[in-house]
N, C-alpha and C. Protein backbone atom coordinates (compact mmCIF):
# COMPACT_ATOMS: atom_id res chain seq x y z
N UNK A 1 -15.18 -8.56 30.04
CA UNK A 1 -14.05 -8.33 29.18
C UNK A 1 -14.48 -8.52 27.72
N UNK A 2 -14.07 -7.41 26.95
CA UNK A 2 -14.41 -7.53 25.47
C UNK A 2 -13.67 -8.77 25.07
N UNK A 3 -13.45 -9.27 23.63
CA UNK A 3 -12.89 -9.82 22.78
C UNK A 3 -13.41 -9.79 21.39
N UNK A 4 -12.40 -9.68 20.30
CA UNK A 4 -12.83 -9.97 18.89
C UNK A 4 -12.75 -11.02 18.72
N UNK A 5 -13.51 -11.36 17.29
CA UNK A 5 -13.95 -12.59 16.63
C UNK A 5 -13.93 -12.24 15.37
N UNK A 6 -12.88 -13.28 14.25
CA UNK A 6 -12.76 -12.71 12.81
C UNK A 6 -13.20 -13.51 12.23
N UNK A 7 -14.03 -12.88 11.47
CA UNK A 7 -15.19 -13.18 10.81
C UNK A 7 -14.82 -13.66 9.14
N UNK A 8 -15.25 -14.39 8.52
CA UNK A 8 -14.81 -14.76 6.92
C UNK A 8 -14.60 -13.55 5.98
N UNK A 9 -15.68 -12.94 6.10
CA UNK A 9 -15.73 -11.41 5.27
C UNK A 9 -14.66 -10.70 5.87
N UNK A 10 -14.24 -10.83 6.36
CA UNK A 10 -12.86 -9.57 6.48
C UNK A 10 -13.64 -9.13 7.85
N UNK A 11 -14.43 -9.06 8.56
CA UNK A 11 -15.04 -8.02 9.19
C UNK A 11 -15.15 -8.71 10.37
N UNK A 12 -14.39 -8.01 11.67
CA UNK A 12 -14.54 -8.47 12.63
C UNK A 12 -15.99 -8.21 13.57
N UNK A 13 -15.97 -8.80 14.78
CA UNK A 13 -17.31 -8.79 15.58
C UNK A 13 -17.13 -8.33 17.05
N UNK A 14 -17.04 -7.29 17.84
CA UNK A 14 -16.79 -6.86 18.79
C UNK A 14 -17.81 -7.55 19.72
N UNK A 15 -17.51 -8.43 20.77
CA UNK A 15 -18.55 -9.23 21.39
C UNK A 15 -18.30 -8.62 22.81
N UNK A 16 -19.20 -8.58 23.86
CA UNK A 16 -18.51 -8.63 25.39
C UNK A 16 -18.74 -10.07 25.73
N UNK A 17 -17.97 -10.07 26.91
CA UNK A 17 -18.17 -11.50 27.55
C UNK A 17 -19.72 -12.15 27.38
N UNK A 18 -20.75 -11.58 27.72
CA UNK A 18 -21.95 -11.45 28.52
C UNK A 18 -22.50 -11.54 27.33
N UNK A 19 -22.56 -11.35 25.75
CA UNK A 19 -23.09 -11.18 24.70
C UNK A 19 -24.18 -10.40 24.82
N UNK A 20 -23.97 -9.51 25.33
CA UNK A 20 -25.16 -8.54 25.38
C UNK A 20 -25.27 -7.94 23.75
N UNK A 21 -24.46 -7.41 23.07
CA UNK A 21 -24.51 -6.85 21.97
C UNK A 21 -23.48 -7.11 21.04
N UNK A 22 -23.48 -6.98 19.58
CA UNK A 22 -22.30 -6.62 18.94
C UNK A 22 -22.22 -6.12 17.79
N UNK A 23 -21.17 -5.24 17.99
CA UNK A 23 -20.60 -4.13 17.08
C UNK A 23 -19.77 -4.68 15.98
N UNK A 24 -20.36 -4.43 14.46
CA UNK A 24 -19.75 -4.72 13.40
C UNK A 24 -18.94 -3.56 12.94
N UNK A 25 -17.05 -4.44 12.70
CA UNK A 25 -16.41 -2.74 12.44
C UNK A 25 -15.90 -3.78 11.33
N UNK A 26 -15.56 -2.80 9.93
CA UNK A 26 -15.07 -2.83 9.09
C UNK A 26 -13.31 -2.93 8.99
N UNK A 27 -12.76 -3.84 8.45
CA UNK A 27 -11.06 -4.10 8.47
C UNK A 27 -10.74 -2.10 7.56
N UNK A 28 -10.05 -1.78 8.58
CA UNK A 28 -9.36 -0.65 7.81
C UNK A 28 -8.14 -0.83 7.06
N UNK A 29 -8.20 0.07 5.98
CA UNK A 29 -7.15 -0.07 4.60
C UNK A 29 -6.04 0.63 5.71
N UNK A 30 -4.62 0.08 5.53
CA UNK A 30 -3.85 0.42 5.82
C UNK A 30 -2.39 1.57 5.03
N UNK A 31 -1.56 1.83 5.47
CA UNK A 31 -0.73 2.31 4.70
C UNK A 31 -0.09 1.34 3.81
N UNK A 32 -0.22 0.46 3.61
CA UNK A 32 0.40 -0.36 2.96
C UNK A 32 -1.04 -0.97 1.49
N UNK A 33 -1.92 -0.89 1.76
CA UNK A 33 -2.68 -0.69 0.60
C UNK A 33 -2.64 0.48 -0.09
N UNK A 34 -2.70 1.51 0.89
CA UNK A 34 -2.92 2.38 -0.51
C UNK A 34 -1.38 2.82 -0.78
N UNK A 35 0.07 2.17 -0.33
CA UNK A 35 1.01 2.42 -1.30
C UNK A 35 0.78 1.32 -2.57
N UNK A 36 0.52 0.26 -2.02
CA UNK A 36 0.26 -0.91 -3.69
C UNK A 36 -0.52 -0.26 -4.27
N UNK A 37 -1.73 0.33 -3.94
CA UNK A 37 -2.51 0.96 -5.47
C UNK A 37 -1.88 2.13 -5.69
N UNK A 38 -1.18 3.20 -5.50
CA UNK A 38 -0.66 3.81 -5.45
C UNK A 38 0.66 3.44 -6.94
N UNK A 39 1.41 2.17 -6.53
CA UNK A 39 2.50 1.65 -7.47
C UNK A 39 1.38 0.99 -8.39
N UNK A 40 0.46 0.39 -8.39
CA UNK A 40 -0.23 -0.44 -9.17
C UNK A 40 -0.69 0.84 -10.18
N UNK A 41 -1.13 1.88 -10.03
CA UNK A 41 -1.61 3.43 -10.40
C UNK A 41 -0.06 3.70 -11.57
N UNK A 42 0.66 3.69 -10.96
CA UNK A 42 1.73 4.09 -11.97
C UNK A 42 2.64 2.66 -13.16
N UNK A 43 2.17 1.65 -12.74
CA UNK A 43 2.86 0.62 -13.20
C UNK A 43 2.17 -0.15 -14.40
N UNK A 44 0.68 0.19 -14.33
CA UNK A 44 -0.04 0.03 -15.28
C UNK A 44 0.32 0.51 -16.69
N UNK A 45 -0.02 2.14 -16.74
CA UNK A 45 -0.12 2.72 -17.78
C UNK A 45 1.05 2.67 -18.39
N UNK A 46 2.20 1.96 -17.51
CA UNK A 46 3.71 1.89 -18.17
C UNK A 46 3.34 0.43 -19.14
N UNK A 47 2.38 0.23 -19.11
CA UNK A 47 2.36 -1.42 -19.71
C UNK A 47 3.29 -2.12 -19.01
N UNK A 48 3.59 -2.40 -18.03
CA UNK A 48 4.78 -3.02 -17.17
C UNK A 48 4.27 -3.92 -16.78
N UNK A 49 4.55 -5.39 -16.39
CA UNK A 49 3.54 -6.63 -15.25
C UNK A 49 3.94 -6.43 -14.05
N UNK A 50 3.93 -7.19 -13.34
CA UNK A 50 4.21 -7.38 -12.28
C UNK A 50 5.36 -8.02 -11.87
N UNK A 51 5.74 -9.14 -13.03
CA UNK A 51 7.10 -9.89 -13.12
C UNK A 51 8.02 -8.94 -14.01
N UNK A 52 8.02 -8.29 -15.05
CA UNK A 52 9.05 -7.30 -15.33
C UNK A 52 8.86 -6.30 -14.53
N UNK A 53 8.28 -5.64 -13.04
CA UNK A 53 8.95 -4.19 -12.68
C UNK A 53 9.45 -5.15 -11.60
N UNK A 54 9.30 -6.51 -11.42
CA UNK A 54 10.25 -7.18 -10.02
C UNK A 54 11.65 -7.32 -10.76
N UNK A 55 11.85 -7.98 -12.27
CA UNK A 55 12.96 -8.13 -12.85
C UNK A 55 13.70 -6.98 -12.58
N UNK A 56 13.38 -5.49 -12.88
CA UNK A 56 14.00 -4.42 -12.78
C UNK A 56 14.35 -4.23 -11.61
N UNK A 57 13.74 -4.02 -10.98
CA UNK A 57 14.50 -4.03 -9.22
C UNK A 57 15.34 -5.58 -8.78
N UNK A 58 14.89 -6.22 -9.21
CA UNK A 58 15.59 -7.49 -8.60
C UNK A 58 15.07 -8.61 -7.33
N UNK A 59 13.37 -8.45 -7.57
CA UNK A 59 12.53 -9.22 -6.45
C UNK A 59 11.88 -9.95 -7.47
N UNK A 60 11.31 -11.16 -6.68
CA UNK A 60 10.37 -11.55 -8.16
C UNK A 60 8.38 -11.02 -7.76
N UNK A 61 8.16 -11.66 -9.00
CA UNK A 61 6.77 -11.07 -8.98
C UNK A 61 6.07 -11.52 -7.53
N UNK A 62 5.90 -12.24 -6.74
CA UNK A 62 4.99 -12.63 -5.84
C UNK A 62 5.43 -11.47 -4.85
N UNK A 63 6.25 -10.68 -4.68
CA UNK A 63 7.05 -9.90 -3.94
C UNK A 63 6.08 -8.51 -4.28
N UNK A 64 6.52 -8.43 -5.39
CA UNK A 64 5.35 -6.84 -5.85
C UNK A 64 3.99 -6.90 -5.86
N UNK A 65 3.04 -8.41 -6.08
CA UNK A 65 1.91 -8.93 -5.62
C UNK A 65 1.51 -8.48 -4.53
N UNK A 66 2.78 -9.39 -3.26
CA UNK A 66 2.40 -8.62 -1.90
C UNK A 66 1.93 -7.32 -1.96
N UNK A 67 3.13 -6.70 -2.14
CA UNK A 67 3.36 -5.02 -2.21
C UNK A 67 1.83 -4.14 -2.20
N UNK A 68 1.51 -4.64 -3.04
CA UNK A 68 0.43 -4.17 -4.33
C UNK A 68 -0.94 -4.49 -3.80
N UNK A 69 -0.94 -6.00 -3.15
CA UNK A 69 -2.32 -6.04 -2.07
C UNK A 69 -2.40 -5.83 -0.58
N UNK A 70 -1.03 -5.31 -0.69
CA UNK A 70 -1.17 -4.41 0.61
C UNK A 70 -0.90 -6.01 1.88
N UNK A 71 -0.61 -6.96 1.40
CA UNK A 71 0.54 -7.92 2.33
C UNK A 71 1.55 -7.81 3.19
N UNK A 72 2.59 -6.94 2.13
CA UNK A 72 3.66 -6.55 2.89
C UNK A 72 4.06 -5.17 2.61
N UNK A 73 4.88 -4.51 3.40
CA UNK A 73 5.06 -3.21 3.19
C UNK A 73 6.80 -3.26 2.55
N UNK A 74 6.87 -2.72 1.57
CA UNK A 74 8.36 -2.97 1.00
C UNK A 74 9.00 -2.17 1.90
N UNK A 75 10.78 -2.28 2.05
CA UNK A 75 11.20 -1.26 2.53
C UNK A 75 11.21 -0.20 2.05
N UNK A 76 12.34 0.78 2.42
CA UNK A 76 12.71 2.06 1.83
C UNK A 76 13.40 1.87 0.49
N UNK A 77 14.27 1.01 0.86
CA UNK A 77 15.26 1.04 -0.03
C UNK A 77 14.42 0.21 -1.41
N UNK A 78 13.51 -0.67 -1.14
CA UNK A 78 12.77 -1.06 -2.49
C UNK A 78 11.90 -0.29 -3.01
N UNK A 79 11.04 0.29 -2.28
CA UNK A 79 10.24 1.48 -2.29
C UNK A 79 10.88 2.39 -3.39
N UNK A 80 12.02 2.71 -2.86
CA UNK A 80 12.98 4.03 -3.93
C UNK A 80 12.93 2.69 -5.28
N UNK A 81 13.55 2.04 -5.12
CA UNK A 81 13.65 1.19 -6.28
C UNK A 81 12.47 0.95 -7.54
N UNK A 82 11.37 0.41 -6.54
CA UNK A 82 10.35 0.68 -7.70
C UNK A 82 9.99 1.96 -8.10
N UNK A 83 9.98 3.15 -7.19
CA UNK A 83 9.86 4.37 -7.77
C UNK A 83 10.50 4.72 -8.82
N UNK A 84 12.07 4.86 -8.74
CA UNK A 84 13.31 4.85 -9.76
C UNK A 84 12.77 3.88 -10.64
N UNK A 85 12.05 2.59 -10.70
CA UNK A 85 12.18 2.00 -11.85
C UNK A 85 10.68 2.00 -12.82
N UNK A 86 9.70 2.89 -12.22
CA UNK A 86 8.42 3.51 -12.27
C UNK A 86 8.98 5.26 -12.86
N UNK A 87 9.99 5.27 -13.19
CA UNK A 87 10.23 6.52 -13.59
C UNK A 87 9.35 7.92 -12.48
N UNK A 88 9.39 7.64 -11.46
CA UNK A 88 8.72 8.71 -10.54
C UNK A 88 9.72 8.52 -9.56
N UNK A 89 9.24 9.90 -8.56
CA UNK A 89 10.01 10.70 -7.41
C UNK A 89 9.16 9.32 -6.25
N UNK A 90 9.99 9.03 -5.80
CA UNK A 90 9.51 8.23 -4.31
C UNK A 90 8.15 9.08 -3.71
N UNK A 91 8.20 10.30 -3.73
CA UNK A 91 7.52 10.87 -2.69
C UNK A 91 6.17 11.10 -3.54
N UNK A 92 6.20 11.18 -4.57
CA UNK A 92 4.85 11.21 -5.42
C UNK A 92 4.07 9.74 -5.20
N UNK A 93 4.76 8.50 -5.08
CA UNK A 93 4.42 6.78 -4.70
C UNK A 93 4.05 7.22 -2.96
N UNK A 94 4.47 8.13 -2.21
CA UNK A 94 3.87 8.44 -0.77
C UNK A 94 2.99 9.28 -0.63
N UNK A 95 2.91 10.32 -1.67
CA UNK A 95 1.98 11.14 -1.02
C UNK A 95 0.36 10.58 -1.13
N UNK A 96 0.39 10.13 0.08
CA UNK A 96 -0.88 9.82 1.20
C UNK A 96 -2.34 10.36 0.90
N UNK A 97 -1.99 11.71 0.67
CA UNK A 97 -3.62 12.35 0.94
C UNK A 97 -3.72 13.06 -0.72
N UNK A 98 -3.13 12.80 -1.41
CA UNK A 98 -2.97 13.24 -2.77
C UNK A 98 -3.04 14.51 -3.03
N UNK A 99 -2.62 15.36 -2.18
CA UNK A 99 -2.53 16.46 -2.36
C UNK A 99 -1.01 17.56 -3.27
N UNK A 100 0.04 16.78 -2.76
CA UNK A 100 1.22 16.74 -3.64
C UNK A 100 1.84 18.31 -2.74
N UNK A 101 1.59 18.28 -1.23
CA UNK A 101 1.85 19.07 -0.86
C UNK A 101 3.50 18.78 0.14
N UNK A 102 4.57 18.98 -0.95
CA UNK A 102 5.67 18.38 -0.29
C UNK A 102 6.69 18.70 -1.04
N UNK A 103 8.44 19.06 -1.28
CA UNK A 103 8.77 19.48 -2.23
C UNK A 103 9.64 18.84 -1.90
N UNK A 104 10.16 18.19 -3.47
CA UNK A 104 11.13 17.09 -3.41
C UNK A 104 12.65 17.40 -3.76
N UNK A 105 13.82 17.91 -2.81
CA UNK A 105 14.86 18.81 -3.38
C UNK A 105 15.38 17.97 -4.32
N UNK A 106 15.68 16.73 -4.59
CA UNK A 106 16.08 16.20 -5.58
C UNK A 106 15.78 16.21 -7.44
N UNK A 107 13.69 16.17 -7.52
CA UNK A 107 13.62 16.15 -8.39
C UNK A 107 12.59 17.74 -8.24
N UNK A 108 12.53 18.15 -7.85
CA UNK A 108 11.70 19.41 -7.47
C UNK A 108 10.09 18.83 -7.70
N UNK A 109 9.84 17.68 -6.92
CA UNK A 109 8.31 17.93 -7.69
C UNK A 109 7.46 18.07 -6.88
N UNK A 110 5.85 18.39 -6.52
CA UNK A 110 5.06 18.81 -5.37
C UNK A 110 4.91 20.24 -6.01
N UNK A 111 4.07 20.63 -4.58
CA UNK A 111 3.67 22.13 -4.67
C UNK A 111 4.02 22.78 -3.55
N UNK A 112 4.92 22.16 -2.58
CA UNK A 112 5.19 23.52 -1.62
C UNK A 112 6.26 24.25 -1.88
């Protein structure tokens, strides 16, 4: 029977029972990192911190910290919030593969 083993570096150790061998796999970035750099990407160049875009929505800073290192995944409804308060379309803070292939009927933005 396999089992992991987590390792200090982030990087787990795929062992079998028997220690015959083991496979080093790398922690994968999740959806929730690359929405924080994603908001961190737009929240910057606003000169904004981290404690005034929580003031604006109404969370405090350790909240958008999370967000941002990919801790916790905000909801929807905060998600829209920091978008709205990031002056951007929610779906521009999602689009994933950066392609901008998505059309937003609200603010029309994307390219499909």
């Amino acid at each position: 029977m396999k089992k992991m083993k987590k390792l200090k570096s982030d990087k787990k150790v795929l062992t079998n029972k028997n220690n015959y061998g083991k496979l080093k796999l790398t922690k994968m970035k999740n959806a929730g990192d690359f929405l924080g750099n994603r908001i961190e990407e737009y929240r910057k160049p606003l000169g904004l911190s981290q404690h005034r875009l929580g003031k604006k929505i109404g969370i405090s800073r350790i909240s958008i910290n999370k967000i941002e290192t990919g801790k916790t995944t905000p909801t929807l409804k905060i998600a829209n919030d920091i978008a709205n308060a990031l002056g951007v379309c929610i779906y521009q803070v999602f689009d994933l593969d950066g392609t901008g292939n998505y059309r937003c009927l609200n603010c029309n933005c994307g390219n499909i």
